[in-house]
C-alpha atoms as a PDB file:
ATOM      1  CA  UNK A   1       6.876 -84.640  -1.584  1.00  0.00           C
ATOM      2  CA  UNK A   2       4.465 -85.623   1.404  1.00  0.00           C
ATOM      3  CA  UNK A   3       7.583 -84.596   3.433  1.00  0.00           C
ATOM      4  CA  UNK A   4       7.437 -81.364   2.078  1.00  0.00           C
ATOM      5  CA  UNK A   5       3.854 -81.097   2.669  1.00  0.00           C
ATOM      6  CA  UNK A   6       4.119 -81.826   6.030  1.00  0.00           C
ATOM      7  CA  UNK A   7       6.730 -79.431   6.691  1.00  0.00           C
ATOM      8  CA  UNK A   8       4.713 -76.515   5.173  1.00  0.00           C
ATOM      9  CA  UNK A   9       1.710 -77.337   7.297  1.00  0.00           C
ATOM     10  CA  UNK A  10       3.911 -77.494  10.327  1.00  0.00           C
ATOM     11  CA  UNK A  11       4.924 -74.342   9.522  1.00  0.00           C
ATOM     12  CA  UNK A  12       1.660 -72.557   8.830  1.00  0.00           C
ATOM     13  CA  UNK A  13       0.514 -73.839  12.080  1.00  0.00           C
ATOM     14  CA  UNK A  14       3.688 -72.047  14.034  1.00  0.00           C
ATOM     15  CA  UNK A  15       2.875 -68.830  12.129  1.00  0.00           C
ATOM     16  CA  UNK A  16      -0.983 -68.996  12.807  1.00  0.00           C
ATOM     17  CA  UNK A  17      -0.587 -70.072  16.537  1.00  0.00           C
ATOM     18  CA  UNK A  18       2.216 -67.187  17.565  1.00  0.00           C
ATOM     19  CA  UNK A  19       0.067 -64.563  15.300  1.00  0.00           C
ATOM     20  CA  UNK A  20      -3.181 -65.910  17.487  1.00  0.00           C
ATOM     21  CA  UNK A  21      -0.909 -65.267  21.037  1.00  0.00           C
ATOM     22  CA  UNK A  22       1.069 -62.261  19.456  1.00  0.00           C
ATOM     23  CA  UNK A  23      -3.036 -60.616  19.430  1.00  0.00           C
ATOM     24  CA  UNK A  24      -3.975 -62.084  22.702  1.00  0.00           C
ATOM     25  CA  UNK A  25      -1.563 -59.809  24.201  1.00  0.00           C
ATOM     26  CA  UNK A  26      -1.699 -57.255  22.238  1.00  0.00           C
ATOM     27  CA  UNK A  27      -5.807 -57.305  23.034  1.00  0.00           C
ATOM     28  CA  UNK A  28      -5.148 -57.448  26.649  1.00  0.00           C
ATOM     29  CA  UNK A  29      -2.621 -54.601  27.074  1.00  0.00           C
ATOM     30  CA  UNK A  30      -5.043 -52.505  25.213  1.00  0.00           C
ATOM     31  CA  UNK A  31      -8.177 -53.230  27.950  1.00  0.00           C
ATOM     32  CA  UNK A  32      -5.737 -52.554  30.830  1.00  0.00           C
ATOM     33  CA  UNK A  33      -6.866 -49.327  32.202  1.00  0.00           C
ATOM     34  CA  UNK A  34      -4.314 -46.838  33.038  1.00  0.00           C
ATOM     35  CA  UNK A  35      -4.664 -45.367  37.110  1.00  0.00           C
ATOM     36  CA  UNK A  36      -5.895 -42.208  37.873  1.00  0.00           C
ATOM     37  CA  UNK A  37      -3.028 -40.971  39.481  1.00  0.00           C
ATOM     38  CA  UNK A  38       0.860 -41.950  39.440  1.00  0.00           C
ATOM     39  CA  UNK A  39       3.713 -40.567  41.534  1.00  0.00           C
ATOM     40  CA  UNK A  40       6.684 -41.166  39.758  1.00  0.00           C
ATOM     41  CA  UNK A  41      10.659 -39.774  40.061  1.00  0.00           C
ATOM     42  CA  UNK A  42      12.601 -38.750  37.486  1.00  0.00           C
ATOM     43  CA  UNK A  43      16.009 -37.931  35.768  1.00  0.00           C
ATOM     44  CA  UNK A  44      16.333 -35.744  33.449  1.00  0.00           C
ATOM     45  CA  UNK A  45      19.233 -35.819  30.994  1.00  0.00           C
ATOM     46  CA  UNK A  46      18.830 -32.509  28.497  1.00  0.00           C
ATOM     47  CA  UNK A  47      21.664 -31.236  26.426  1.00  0.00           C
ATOM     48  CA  UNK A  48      22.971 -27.687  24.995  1.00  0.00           C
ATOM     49  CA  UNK A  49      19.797 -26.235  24.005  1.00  0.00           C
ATOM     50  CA  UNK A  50      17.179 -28.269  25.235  1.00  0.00           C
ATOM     51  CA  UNK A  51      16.334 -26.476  28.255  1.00  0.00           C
ATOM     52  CA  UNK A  52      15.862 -22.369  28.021  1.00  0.00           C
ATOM     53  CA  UNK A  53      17.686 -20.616  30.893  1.00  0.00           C
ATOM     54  CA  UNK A  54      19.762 -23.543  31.658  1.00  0.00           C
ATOM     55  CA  UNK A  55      23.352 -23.841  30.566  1.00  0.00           C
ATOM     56  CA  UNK A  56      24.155 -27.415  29.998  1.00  0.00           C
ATOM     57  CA  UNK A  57      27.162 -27.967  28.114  1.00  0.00           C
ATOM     58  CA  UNK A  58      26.660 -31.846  26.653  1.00  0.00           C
ATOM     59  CA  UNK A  59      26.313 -32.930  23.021  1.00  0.00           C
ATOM     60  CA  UNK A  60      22.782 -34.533  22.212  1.00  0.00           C
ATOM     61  CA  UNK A  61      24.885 -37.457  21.875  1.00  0.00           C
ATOM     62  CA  UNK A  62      26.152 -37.418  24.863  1.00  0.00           C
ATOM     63  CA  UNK A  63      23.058 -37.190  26.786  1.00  0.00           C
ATOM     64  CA  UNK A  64      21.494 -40.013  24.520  1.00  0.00           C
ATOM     65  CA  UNK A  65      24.381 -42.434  25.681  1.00  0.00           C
ATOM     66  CA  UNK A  66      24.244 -41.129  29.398  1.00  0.00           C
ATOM     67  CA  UNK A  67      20.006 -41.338  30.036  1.00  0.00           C
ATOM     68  CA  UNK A  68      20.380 -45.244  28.324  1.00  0.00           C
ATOM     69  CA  UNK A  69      23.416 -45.975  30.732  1.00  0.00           C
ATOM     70  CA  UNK A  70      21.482 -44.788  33.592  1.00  0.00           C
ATOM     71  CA  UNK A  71      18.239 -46.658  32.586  1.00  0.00           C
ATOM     72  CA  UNK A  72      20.039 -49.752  32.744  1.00  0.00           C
ATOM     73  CA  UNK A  73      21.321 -48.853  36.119  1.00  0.00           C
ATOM     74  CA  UNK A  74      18.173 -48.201  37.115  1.00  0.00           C
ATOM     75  CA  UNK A  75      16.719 -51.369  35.938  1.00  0.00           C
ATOM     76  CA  UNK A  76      19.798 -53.434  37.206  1.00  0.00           C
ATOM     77  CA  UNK A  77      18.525 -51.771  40.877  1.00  0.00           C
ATOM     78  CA  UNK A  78      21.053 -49.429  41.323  1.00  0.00           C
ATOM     79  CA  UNK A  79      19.591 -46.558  43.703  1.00  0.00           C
ATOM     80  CA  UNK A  80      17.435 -44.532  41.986  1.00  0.00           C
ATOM     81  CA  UNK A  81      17.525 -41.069  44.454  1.00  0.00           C
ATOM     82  CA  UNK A  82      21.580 -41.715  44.084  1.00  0.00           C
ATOM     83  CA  UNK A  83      20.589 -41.053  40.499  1.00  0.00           C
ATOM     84  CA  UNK A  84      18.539 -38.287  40.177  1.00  0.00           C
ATOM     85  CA  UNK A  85      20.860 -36.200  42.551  1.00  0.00           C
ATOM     86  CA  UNK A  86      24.054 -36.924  40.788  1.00  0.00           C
ATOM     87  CA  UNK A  87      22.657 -36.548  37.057  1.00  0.00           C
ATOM     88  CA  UNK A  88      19.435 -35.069  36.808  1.00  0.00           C
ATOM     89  CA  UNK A  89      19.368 -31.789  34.795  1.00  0.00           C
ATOM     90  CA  UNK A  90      15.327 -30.976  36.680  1.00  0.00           C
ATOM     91  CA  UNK A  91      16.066 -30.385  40.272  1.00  0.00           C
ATOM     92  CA  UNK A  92      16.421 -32.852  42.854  1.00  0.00           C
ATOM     93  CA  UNK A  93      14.353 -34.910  44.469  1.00  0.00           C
ATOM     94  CA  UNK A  94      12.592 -34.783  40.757  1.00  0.00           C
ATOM     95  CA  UNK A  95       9.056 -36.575  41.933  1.00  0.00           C
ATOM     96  CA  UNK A  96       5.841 -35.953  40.606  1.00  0.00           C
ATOM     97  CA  UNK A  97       2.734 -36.694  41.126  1.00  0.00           C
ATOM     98  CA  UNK A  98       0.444 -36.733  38.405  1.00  0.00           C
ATOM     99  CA  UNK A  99      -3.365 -37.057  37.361  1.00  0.00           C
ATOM    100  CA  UNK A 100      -4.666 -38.833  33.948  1.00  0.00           C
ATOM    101  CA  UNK A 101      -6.954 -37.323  31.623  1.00  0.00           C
ATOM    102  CA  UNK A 102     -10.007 -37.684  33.126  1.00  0.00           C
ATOM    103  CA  UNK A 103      -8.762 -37.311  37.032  1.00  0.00           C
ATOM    104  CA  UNK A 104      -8.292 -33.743  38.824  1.00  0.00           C
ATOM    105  CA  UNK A 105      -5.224 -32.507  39.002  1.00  0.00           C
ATOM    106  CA  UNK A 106      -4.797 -30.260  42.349  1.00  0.00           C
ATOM    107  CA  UNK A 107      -2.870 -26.941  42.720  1.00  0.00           C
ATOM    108  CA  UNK A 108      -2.221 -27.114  46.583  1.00  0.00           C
ATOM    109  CA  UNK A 109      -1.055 -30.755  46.464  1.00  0.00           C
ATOM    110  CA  UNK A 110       0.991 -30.731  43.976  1.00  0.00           C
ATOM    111  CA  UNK A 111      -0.706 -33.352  41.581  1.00  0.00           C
ATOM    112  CA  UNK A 112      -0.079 -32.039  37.936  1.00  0.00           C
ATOM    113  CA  UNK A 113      -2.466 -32.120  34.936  1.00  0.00           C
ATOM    114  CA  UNK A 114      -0.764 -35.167  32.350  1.00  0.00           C
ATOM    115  CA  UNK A 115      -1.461 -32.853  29.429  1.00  0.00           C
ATOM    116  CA  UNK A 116       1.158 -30.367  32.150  1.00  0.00           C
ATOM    117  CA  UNK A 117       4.088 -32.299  31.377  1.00  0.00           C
ATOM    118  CA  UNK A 118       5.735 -33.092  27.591  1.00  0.00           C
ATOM    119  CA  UNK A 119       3.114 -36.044  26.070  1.00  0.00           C
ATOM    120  CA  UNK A 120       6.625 -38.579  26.216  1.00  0.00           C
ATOM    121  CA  UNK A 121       6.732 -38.085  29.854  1.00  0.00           C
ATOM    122  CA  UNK A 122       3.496 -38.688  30.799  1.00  0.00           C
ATOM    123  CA  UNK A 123       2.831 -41.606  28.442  1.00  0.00           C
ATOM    124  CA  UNK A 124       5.384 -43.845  30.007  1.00  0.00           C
ATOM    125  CA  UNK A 125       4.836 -42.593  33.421  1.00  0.00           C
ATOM    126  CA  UNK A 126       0.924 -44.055  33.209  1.00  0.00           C
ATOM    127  CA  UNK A 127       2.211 -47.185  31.311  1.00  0.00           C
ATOM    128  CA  UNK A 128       4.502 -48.385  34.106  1.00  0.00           C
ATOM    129  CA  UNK A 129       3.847 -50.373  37.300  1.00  0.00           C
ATOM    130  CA  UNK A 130       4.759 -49.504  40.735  1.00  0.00           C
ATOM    131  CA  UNK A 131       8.557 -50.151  41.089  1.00  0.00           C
ATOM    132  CA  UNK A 132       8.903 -50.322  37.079  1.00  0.00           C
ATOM    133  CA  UNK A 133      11.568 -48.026  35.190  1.00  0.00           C
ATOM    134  CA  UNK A 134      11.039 -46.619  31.795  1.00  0.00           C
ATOM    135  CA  UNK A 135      12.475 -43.853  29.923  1.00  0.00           C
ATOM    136  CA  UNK A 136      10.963 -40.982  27.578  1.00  0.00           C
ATOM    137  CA  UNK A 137      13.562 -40.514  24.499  1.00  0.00           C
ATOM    138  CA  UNK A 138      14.229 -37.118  23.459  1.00  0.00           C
ATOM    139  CA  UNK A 139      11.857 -36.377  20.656  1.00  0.00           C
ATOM    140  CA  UNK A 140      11.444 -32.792  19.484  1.00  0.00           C
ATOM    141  CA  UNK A 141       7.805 -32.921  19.712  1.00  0.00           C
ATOM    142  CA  UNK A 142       7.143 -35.273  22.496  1.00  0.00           C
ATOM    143  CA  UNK A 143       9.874 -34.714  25.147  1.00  0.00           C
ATOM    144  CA  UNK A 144      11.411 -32.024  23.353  1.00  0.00           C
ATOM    145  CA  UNK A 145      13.944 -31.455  27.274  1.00  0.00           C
ATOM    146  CA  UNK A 146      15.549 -34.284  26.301  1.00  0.00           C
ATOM    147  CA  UNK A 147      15.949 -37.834  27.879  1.00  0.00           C
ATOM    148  CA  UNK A 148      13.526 -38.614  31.170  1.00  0.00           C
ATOM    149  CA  UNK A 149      14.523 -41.967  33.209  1.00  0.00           C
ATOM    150  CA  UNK A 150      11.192 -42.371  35.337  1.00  0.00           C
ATOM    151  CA  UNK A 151      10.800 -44.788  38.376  1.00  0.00           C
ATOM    152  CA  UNK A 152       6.907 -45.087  39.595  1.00  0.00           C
ATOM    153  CA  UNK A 153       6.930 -44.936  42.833  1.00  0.00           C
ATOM    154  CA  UNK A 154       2.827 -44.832  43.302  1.00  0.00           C
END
């Protein structure tokens, strides 16, 4: 019985300390402050449909399977420019630079308003670090052009 016990406070202590840590992070990824600005490069992977005026002949499938195969090729390393001219349905070299909510966006240099591109796009371009890849999933609402693989550059 004591053995029992002692089990069941062992594991009320696991649950308590990894819920305590599990917060900590979650606490700390909510203070850090997302830049200003962020120059990022993209691929685009749309599908039949997805982008008016542009005749792409894949399945929504299809594109799903080929924007997940190239973000892990772009997270194994694999050269990200070779990327975007080979598969991206936006046109080549597809980088952006972008300003945040509260920053000004600029006409004549090119830095585009966030609330400018789809809400999927922009939310995981401000979320990575320099060198990081992460990718916007289609969503009909939020990146409704289909898959984005985006590499921050700045």
């Amino acid at each position: 019985m004591a053995r029992i016990l002692v089990c069941h406070l062992c594991l009320l202590i696991l649950f308590v300390v990894a819920g305590c840590g599990a917060k900590e992070q979650t606490i700390g990824k909510q203070m850090e402050a997302e830049p200003d600005y962020v120059t990022v490069q993209h691929v685009l992977i749309a599908f039949d449909g997805s982008v008016p005026d542009k005749k792409i002949t894949r399945s929504q499938d299809e594109a799903r399977r080929l924007a997940e195969d190239l973000f892990a090729r772009a997270k194994s390393g694999e050269d990200f420019d070779m990327l975007v001219e080979e598969y991206t349905d936006d046109s080549f070299p597809g980088v952006y630079q972008l300003a945040n909510h509260k920053a000004k966006p600029d006409k004549i240099k090119l830095i585009f308003a966030r609330s400018q591109m789809v809400s999927a796009f922009g939310d995981v371009a401000f979320s990575l670090g320099v060198g990081e890849v992460g990718i916007a999933r289609y969503d009909e609402n939020r990146s409704k052009y289909g898959w984005h693989v985006i590499l921050r550059l700045e």
